[in-house]
Every structure is written in C-alpha cells, then in structure tokens.
Protein backbone atom coordinates (compact mmCIF):
# COMPACT_ATOMS: atom_id res chain seq x y z
CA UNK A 1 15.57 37.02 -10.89
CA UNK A 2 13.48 35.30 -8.35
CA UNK A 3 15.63 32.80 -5.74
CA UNK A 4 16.02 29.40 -7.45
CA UNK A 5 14.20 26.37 -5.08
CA UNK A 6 15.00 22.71 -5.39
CA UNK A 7 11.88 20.49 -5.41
CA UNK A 8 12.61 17.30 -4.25
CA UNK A 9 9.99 14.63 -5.70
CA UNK A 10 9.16 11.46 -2.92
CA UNK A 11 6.03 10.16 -2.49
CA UNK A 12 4.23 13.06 -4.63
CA UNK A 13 4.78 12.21 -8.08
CA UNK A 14 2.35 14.53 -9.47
CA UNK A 15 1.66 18.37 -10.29
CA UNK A 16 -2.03 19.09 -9.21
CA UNK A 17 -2.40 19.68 -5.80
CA UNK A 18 1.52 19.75 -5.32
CA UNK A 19 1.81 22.00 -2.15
CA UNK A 20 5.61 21.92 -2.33
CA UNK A 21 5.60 22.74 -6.16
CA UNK A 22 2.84 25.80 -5.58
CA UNK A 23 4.93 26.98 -2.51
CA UNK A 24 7.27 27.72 -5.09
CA UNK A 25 5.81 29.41 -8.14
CA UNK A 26 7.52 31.40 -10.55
CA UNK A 27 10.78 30.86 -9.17
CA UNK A 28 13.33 29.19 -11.64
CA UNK A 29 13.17 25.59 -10.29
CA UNK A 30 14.92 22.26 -10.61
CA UNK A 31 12.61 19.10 -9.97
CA UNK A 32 14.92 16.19 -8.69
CA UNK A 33 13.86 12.75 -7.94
CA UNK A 34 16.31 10.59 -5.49
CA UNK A 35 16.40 6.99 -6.03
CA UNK A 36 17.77 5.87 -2.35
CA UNK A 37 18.60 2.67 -0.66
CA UNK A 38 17.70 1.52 2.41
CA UNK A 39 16.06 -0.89 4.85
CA UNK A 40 12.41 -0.07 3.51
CA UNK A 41 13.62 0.07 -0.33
CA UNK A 42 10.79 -0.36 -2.49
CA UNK A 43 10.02 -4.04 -3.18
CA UNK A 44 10.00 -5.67 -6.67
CA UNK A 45 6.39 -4.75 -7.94
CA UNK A 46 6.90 -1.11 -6.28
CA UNK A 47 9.97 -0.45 -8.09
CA UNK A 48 8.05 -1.58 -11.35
CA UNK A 49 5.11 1.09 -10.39
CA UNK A 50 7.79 3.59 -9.85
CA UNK A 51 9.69 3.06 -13.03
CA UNK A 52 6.40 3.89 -15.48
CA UNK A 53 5.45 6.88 -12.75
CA UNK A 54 8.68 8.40 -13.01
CA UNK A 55 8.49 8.10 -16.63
CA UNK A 56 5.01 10.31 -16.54
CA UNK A 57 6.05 12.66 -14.33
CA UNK A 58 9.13 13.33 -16.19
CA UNK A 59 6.96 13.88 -19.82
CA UNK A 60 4.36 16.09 -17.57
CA UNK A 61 7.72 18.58 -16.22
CA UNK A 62 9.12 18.30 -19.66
CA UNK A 63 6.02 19.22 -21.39
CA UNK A 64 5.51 22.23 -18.71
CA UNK A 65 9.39 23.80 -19.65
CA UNK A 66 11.14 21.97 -16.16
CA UNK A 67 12.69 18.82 -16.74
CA UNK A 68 13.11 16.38 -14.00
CA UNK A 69 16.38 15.38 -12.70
CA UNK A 70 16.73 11.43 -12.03
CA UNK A 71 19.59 10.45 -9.01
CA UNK A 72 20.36 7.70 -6.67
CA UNK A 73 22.00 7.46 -4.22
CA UNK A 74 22.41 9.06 -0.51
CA UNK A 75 20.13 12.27 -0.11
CA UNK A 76 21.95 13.48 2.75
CA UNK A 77 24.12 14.49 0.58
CA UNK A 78 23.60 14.58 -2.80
CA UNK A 79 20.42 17.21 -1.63
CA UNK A 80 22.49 19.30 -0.03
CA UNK A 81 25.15 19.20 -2.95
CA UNK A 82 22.84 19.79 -5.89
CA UNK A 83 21.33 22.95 -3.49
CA UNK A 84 24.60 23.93 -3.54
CA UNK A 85 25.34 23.75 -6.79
CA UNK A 86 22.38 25.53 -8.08
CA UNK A 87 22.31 28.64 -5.59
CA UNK A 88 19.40 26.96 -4.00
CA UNK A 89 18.26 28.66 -0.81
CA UNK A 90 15.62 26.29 -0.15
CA UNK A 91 14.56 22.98 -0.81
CA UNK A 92 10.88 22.13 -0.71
CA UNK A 93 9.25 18.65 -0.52
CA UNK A 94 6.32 16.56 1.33
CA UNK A 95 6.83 15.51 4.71
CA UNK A 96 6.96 11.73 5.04
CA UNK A 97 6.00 9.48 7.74
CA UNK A 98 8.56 6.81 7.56
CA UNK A 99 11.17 6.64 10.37
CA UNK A 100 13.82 6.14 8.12
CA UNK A 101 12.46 9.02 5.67
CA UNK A 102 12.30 11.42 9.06
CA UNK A 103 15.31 10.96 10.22
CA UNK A 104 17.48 11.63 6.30
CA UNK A 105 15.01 15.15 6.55
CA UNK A 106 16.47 15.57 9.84
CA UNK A 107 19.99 15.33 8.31
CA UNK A 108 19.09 17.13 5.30
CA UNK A 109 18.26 20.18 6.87
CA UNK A 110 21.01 20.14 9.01
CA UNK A 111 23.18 20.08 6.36
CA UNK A 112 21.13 22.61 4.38
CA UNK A 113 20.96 25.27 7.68
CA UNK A 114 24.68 24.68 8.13
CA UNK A 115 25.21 26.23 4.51
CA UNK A 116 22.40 29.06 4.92
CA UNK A 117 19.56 27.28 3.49
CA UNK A 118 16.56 25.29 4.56
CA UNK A 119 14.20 22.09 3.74
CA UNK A 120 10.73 23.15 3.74
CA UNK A 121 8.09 20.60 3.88
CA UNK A 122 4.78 20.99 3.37
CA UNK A 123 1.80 17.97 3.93
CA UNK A 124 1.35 16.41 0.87
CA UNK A 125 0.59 12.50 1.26
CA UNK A 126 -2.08 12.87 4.20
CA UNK A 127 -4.84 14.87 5.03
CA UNK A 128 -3.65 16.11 8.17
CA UNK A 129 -0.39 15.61 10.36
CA UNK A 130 -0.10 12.38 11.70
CA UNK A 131 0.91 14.21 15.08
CA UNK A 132 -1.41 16.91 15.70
CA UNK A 133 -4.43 14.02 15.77
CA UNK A 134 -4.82 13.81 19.43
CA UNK A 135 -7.24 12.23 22.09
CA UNK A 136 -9.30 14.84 24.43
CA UNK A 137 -6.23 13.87 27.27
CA UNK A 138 -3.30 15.12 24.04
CA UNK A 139 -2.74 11.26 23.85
CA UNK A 140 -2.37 9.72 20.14
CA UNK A 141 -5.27 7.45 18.86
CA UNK A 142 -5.17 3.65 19.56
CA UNK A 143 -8.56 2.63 18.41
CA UNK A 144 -9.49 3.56 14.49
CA UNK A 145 -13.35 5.16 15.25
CA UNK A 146 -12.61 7.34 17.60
CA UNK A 147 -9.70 8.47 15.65
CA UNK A 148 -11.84 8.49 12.47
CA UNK A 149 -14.79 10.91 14.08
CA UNK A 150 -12.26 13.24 15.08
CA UNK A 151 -10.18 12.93 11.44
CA UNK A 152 -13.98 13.63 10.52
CA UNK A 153 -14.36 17.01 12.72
CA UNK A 154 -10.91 18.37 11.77
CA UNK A 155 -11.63 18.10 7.63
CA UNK A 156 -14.78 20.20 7.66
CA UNK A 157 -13.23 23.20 6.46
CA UNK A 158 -10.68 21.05 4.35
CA UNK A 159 -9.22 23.43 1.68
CA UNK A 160 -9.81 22.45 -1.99
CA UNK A 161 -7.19 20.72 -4.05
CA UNK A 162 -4.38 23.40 -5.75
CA UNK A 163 -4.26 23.71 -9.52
CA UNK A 164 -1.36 22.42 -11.31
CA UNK A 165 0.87 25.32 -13.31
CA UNK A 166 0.77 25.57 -16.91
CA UNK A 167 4.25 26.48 -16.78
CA UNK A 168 7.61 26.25 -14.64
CA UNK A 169 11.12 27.93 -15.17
CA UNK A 170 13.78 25.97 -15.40
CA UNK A 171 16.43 26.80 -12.81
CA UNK A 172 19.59 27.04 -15.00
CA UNK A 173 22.90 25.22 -14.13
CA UNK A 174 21.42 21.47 -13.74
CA UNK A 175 23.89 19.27 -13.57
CA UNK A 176 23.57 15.89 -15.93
CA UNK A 177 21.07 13.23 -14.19
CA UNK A 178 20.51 9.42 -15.20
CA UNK A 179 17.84 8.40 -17.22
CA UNK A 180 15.05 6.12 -15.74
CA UNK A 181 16.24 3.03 -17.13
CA UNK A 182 19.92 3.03 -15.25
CA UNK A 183 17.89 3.00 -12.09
CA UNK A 184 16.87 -0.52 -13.13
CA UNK A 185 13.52 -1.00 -11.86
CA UNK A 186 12.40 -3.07 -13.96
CA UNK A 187 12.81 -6.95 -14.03
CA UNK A 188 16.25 -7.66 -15.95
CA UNK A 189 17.03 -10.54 -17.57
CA UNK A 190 17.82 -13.56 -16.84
CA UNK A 191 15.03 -12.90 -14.13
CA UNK A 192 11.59 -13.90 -15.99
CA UNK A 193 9.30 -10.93 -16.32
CA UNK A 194 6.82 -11.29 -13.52
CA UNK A 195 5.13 -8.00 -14.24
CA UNK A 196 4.39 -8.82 -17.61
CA UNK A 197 0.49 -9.17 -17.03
CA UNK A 198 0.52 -5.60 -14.62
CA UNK A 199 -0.40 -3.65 -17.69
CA UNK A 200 -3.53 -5.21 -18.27
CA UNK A 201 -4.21 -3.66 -14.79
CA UNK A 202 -2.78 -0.52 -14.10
CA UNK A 203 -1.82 2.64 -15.57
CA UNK A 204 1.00 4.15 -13.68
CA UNK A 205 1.44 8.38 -13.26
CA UNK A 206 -0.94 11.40 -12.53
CA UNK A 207 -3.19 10.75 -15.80
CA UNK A 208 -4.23 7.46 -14.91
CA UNK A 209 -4.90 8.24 -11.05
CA UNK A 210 -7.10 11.04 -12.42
CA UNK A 211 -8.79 8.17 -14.94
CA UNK A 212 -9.12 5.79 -12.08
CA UNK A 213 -11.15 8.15 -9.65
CA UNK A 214 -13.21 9.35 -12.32
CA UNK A 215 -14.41 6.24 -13.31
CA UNK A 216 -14.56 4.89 -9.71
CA UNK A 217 -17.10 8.12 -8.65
CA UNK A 218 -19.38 6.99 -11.54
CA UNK A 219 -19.39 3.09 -11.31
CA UNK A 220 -18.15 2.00 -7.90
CA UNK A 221 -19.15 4.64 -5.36
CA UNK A 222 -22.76 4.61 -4.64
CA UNK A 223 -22.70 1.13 -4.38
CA UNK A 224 -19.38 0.59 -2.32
CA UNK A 225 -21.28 -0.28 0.74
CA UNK A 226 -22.64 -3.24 -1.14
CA UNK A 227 -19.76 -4.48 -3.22
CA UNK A 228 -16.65 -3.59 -1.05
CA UNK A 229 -16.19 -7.17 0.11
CA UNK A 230 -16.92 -8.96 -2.98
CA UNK A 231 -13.68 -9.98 -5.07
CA UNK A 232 -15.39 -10.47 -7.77
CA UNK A 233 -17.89 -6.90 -8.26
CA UNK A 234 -16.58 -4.75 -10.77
CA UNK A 235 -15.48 -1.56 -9.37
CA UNK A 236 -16.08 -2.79 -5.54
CA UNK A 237 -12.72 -0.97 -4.82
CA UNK A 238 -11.20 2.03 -6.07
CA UNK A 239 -8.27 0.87 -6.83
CA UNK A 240 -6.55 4.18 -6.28
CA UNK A 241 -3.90 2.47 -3.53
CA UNK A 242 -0.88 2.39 -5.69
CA UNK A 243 -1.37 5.80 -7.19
CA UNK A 244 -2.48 7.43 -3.68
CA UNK A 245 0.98 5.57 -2.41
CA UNK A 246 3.34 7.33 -4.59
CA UNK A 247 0.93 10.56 -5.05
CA UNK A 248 0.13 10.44 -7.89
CA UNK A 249 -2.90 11.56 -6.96
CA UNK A 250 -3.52 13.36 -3.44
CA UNK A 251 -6.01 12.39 -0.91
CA UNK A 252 -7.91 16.18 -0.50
CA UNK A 253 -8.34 15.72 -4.32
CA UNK A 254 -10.02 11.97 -3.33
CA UNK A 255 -11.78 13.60 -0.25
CA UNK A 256 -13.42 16.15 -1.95
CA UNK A 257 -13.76 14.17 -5.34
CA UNK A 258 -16.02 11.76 -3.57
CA UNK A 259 -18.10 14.04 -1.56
CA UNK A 260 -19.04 16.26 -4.60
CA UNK A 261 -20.16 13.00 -6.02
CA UNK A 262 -22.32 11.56 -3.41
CA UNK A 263 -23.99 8.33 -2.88
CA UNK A 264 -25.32 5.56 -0.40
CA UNK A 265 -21.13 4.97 -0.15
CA UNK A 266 -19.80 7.98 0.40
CA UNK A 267 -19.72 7.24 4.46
CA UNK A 268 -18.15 4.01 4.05
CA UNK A 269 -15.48 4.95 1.46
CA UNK A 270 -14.31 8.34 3.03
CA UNK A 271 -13.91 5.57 6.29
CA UNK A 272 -11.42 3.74 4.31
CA UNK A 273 -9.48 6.59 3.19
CA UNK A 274 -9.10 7.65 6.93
CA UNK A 275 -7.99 3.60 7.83
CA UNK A 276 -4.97 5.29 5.37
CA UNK A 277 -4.31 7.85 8.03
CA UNK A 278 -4.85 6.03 11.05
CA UNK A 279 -1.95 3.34 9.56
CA UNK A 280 0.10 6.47 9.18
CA UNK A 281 -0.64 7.97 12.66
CA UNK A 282 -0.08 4.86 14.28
CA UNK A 283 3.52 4.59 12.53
CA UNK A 284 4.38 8.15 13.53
CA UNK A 285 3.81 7.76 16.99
CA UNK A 286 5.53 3.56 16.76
CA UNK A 287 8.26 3.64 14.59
CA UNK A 288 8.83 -0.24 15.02
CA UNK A 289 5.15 -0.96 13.54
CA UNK A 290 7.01 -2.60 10.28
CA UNK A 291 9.10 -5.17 12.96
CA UNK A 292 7.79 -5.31 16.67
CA UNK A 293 4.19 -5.79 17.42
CA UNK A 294 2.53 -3.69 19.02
CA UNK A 295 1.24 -5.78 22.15
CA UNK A 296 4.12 -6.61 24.01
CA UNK A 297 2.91 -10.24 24.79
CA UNK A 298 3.26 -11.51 21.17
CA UNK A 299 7.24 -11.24 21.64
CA UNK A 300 6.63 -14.39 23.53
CA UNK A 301 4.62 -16.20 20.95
CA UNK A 302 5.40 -19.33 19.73
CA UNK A 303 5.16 -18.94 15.66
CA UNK A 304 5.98 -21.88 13.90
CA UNK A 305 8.31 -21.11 10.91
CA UNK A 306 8.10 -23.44 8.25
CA UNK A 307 10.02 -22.96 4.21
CA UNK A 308 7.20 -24.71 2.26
CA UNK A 309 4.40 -23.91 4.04
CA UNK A 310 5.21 -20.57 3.29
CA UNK A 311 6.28 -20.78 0.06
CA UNK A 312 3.31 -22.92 -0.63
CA UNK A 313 1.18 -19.96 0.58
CA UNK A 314 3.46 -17.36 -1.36
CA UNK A 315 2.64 -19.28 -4.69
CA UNK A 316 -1.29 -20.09 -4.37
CA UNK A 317 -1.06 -24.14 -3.21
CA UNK A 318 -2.70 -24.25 -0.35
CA UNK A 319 -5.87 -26.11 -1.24
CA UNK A 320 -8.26 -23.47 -0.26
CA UNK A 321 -9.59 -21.82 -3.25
CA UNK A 322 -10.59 -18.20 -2.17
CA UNK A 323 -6.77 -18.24 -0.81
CA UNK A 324 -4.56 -19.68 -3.83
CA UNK A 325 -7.14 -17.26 -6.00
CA UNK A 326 -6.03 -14.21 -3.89
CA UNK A 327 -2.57 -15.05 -3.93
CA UNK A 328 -2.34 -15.59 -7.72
CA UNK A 329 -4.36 -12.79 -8.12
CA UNK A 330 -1.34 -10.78 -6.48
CA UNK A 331 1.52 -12.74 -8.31
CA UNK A 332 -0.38 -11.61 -11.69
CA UNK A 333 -1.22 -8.24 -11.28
CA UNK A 334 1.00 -6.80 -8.18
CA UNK A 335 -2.48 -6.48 -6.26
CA UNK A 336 -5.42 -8.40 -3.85
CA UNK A 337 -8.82 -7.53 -2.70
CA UNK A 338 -8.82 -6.06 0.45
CA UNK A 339 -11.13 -8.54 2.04
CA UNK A 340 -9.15 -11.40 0.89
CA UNK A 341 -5.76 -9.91 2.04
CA UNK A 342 -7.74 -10.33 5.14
CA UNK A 343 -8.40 -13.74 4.54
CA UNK A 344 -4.86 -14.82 3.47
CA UNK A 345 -3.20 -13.25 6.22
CA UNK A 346 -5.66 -14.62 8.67
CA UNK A 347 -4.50 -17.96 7.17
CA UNK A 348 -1.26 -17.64 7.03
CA UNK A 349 -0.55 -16.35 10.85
CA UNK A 350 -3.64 -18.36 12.20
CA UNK A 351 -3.93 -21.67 10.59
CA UNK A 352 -0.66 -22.29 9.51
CA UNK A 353 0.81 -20.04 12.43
CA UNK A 354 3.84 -18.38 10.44
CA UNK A 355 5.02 -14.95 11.75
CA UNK A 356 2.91 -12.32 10.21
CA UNK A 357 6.72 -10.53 9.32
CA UNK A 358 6.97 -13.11 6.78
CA UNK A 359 3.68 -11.91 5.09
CA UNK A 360 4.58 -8.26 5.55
CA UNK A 361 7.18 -9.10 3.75
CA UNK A 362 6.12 -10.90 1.11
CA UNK A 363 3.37 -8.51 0.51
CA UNK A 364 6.09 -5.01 0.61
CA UNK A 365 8.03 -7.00 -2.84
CA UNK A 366 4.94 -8.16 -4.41
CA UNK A 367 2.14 -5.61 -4.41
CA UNK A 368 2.20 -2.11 -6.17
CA UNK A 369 0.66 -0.28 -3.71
CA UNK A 370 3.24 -1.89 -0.75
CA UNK A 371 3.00 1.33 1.69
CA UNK A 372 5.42 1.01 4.83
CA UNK A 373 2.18 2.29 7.30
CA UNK A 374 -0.95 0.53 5.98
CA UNK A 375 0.87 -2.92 5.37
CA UNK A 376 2.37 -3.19 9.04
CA UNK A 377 -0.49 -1.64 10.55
CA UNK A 378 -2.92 -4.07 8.75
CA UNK A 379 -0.90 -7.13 9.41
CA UNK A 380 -0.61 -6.49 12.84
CA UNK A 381 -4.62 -6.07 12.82
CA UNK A 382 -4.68 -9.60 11.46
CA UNK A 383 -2.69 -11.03 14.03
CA UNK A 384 -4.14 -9.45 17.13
CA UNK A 385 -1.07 -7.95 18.10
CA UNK A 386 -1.79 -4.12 16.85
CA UNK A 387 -3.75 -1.19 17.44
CA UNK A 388 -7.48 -1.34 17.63
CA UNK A 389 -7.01 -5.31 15.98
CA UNK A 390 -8.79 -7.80 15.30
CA UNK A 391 -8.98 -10.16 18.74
CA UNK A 392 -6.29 -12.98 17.76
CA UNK A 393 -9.03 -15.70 18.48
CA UNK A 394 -11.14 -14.84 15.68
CA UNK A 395 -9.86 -17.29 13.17
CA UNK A 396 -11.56 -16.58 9.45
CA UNK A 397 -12.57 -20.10 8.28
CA UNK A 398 -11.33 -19.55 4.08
CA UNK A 399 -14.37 -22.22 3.11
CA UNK A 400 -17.11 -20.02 4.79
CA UNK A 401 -15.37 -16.55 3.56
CA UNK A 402 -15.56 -17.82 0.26
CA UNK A 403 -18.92 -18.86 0.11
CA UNK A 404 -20.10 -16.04 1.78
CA UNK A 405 -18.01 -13.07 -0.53
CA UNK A 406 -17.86 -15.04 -3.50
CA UNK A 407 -20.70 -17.66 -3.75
CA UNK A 408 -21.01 -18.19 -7.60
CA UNK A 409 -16.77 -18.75 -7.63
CA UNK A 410 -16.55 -16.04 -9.95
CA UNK A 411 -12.74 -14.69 -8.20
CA UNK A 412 -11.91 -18.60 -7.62
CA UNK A 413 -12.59 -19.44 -10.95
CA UNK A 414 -10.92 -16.33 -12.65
CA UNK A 415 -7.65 -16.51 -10.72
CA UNK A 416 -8.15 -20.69 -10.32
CA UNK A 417 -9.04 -21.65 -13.50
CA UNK A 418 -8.26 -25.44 -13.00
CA UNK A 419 -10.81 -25.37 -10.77
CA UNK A 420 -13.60 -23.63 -13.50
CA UNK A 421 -15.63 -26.79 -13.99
CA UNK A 422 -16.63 -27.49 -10.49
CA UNK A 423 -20.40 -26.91 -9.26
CA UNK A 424 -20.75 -23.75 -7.20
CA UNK A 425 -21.55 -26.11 -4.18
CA UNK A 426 -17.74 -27.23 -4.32
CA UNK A 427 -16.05 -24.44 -5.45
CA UNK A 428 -14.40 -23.56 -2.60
CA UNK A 429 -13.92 -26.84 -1.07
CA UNK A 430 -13.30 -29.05 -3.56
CA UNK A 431 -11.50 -31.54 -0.87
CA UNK A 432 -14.99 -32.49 0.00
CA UNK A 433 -16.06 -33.34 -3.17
CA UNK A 434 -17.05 -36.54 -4.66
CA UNK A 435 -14.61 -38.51 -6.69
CA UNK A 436 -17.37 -38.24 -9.75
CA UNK A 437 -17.89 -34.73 -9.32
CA UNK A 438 -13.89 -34.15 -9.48
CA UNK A 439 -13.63 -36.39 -12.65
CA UNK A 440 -16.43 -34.85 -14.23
CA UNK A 441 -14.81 -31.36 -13.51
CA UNK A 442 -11.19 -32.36 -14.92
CA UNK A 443 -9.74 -31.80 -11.19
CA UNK A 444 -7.25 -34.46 -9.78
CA UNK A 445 -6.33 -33.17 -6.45
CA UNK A 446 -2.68 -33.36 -6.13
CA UNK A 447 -2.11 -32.89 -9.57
CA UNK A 448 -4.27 -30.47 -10.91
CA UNK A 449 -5.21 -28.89 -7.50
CA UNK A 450 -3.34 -29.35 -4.18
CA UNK A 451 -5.02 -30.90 -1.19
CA UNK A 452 -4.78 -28.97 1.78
CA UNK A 453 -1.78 -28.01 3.30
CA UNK A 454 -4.03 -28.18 6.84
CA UNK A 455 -6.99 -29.26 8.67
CA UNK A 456 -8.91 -26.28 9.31
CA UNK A 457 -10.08 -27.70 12.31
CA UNK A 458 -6.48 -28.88 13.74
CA UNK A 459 -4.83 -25.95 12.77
CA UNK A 460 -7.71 -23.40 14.44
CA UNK A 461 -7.10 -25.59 17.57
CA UNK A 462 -3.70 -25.08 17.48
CA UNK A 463 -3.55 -21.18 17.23
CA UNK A 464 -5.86 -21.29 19.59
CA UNK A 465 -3.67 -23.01 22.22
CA UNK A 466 -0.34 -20.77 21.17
CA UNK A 467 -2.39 -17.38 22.07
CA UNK A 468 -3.51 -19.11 25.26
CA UNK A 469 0.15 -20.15 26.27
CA UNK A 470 0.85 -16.31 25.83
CA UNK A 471 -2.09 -15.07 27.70
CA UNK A 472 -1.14 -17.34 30.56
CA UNK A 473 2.29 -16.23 30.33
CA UNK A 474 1.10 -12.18 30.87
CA UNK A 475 -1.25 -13.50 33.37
CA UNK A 476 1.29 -14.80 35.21
C-alpha cells in the first residue's frame, strides 16, 4: 500500500486546483481541518463563513470516499500527533503568509522531522511566493505598479488550474473528530443572530465560488472598468473576496478564468487581483502590518480616541449618508463596496481622527472576507502611513464621493431607507436641506436621521494640523 499523507485543510477549503491534495494522489489520505486560537482568530462574520464552508467541504470529501476530520485546538501538536497516529510520513498543506501561521509551520515541522517525517507545503492561496517578488536591486516591492508589472511578467507562463479527483482513499485508523457545530461558529444564543440576513448574500464553499465567477465573467467583467466604483451597479465587483480568502476558490483558476473571457475589464480586474498579492507581499516582508504602521512618523501621531464617535461610526450614525449606508451595508450582509470602505475609513481616521487599528479591527469581526494582509495593508493606505498609500492629506469629502459614485442615491437609499423620500439633490446631505423638503420626505434629523457627528470643514482642518505636527516633528 502506498504511504498514507495527512492533508491539513487552512486557507484552501476546496478540491480543484488543490496542489497539496494532487501532490498526494492515490495515497490513502486523511483530510483534517484545525480549528486554532490565536491573536488573529477569525472574527465573528469569518467564523460564520467558515462554519457553512467547512460544512461543503466536508459533503464534497464525503461524497469523494475521504471524510474530513474536524479539530481544535493547538496544531503544534495535535498535527504532529494525528501524523503519528496514522503512520503519516508526511503532511501536506498551503503555505500561509501570516506571521503567526509561519511560525506554528515552523514548529510543526520541527516536530514532524524530529519523528522522521516532514510538512510539505505547496503555494496554494497566491499566485506566486510572496518572497521571490523582488526589485531589479533583490529588494521587496514598496510601491503597488511596479510590483504589479513585474507580478505581470512572472505569470506569463502561469500553469493552468489542477483538476479535482473523482476519488480519494481513505487512510484507515482516523481517530474520532468533532462535528462542525461543537466548534461553535455560529452566533449562540442569547447573542441575537446578526448574520441572519448573510444568506440572502452569499453562498459559502467551492460550489458557490465556482457560481460566483461564472456569473461575474458574463455580467460584471467587460464592464468593470466602468462600474467598479459604483455601490450601487449590479455586478461592479466580483464578489469573490470571501471565497478567494478561505480558497474556496484559487486565484490561477480566477487568473486564467478571466483572461479566457476577455473584455474592456480584463486589465483593470486582473490589477485588483494582484492589489491581493501585493497586501500579502507587503505582510511577508512586515510582519507588524496588522499593528505598527508602516512609516515610522505616525508612532508620534496624535489620534484622538473617542467611545461614541466610534461606535457611532461602527453602527451607521454619522449623518453622512454614503457612510451610515456603507456601514449598514456591512452590519447586514458581513460585506462593503470597495470604494466606500475607502470612504469610511478615510472618515473615520481623517475627519473624526480615530486610530485606523480601531477600524482594522472592527472590519477583521465584521466582514466575511476579513483577510489578515489586504485589511492592514489597505487601512494603512487610507491613513498615509503604509506602502505605496494614499498621501495622508488627501481627505475624501463623503458629500462629494457620494454624489459623484452614487448620484441617483440608489446605495443610500437601499441601505438608508429612512432617508428614501428625499430628492436626489439632498440625498447625501440632507443636513443642508430645507425644513419643507425634510417634512415632505418624512426625515426629522435627530430622530429619524442623525445630524452630523462633524463639520467636514473643522474636522479636515484638524487632521490636517495633526499630520503637520508630525511632519514637523521628523523634520526636526
């Protein structure tokens, strides 16, 4: 009989283009999935995500003769155990980018070399390895085009996706596992059920990433260019975030998805994809992305921290429409347009000048797709203090985003519906409009609708004068 292999299930939750799983084919196999704690633990919405992906890929290893075994706990040692236990030789899985994720595969395959075997990991999550990307002096990236023509060179000969098997034997001797449910991912009672309206959204596991990128490549991608930064267009994103974060579908099968379909958008999208590897390159090479920024001058600045502002940004009470829609829009379905996560975050570090760790964090427990990488590397792009970001003095006004990426009010009136009845021409600031034009449209502000939290004006100014204090302070 063929050595037995453990394949250990992280951030690859499917069986097409599974390098790890075809590395190993027809060997007798046990597919084990490790629920661990730590620092970077998957947030609430995450761990919902994960719950009804676990459940697919479970039915999908069933169905092909290898059922999946369901732990928590510590890998270090429950992977080298369960090798153990199994006559496993070697374990194969996808290499991860996380510090925290490198450094248990460190200890797991010390632990597995000590007893004879080995952890074999193969890439799985990215395109190419975060570390081999190098400038022409062997330096890593620090500016996102540069880094995305040379991503662009090194995928020309990009192999296709791998088939998934139509069958897998079951390594014999598994031990008993849990079943999904008594890894309790899910919201539990008395806690109200939060993600009761993410169904209407998303189907979780490898069958619904396939449905989402074929209906994407026929209704979104030719016009991406276009639609991209309207909240409102249907299929202006992919939507593929959540299932690309837990791989449940792979980026080659994305890559070369999209460029066998075509279109005025191809350019553009294949450019976002790579902004995915350029958040993970950046975190290979800076482990303290998720804490420290990256520009050692915003240690020193002076971030205001206050409970309700943030908490009335957190629940969509601000009293700019285009940011309460966006951050209802993520209480209710665990997700946000990309160019209004730009928007809120711009707001929330800029004009009410909270640290952008307290919208890093807010976002990891609250959106589905919260990826360790692309949410600290896109925060810190919002607050100036990261690679290739956004200079910290441009300050995104939320009235003029709003009536420039959704002028009819079709987001803010979806995801603000008290605000429904309001002429386009106030949509997005209804502050400014008439008392008759508010009573016509059912809107009290302070009762049905906040009033702003801030003067725009006053609270541009004010940022303004905090990243001057810390230039002067590196100047000097």
């Amino acid at each position: 009989m063929p050595d037995v292999a453990l394949l250990w299930f992280r951030q690859d939750l499917r069986l097409a283009d599974n390098p790890a799983l075809s590395a190993i084919a027809g060997r007798p196999v046990l597919p084990v999935y490790v629920l661990e704690d730590g620092t970077h633990a998957p947030g609430g919405a995450a761990r919902w995500w994960l719950h009804h992906s676990l459940v697919a890929l479970s039915a999908d290893l069933a169905a092909r003769g290898a059922p999946l075994l369901i732990l928590h706990g510590d890998p270090r040692r429950l992977i080298p155990d369960l090798a153990a236990r199994i006559g496993a030789g070697e374990v194969h899985a996808g290499r991860q980018t996380e510090p925290e994720a490198r450094q248990r595969d460190a200890a797991v395959h010390a632990a597995l070399q000590e007893a004879g075997g080995r952890l074999v990991l193969h890439r799985s999550a990215l395109l190419h390895e975060p570390h081999l990307v190098r400038t022409a002096t062997g330096k890593p990236f620090s500016v996102f085009t540069p880094f995305a023509r040379a991503l662009f060179a090194a995928l020309e000969d990009l192999p296709p996706p791998l088939p998934a098997p139509d069958r897998l034997i079951a390594a014999p001797g598994a031990p008993a596992g849990l079943e999904i449910a008594a890894l309790r991912l899910l919201p539990r009672p008395p806690e109200p059920d939060w993600a009761v309206e993410f169904p209407t959204h998303w189907t979780p596991g490898e069958a619904g990433a396939a449905a989402r990128l074929t209906a994407f490549l026929a209704e979104g991608l030719n016009a991406y260019a276009e639609r991209r930064d309207r909240p409102a267009a249907p299929w202006g994103t992919s939507g593929l975030s959540p299932h690309l974060h837990l791989g449940e579908i792979s980026p080659r099968q994305v890559w070369h998805a999209a460029q066998a379909q075509g279109g005025r958008g191809l350019e553009v999208f294949l450019k976002e994809v790579l902004w995915r590897e350029f958040s993970h390159h950046l975190l290979w090479h800076h482990p303290t992305l998720p804490d420290q920024p990256l520009r050692p001058e915003f240690n020193a600045f002076p971030w205001t921290t206050d409970a309700a502002m943030l908490r009335a940004w957190q629940r969509g009470r601000t009293g700019y429409p285009i940011v309460d829609a966006g951050m209802r829009q993520l209480w209710r379905s665990g997700w946000m347009h990309n160019r209004v996560r730009m928007i809120v975050a711009s707001f929330l570090v800029k004009h009410l000048l909270q640290p952008w760790q307290s919208g890093e964090a807010w976002f990891w427990d609250t959106l589905v797709d919260a990826d360790l990488a692309n949410n600290a590397a896109s925060w810190q792009w919002v607050a100036g203090c990261g690679a290739d970001a956004a200079p910290f003095f441009r300050v995104f006004n939320p009235v003029l985003q709003g009536e420039k990426f959704d002028p009819d009010g079709a987001y803010v009136r979806r995801w603000c519906p008290e605000l429904a009845r309001l002429p386009d021409r106030f949509v997005h600031r209804p502050h400014e409009a008439p008392a008759a034009v508010l009573g016509g449209a059912g809107v009290t502000l302070g009762r049905d609708y906040p009033a702003p939290i801030v003067d725009l004006a006053a609270g541009r100014a004010r940022a303004l004068a905090a990243f001057a204090a810390i230039k002067g302070g590196a100047a000097a």
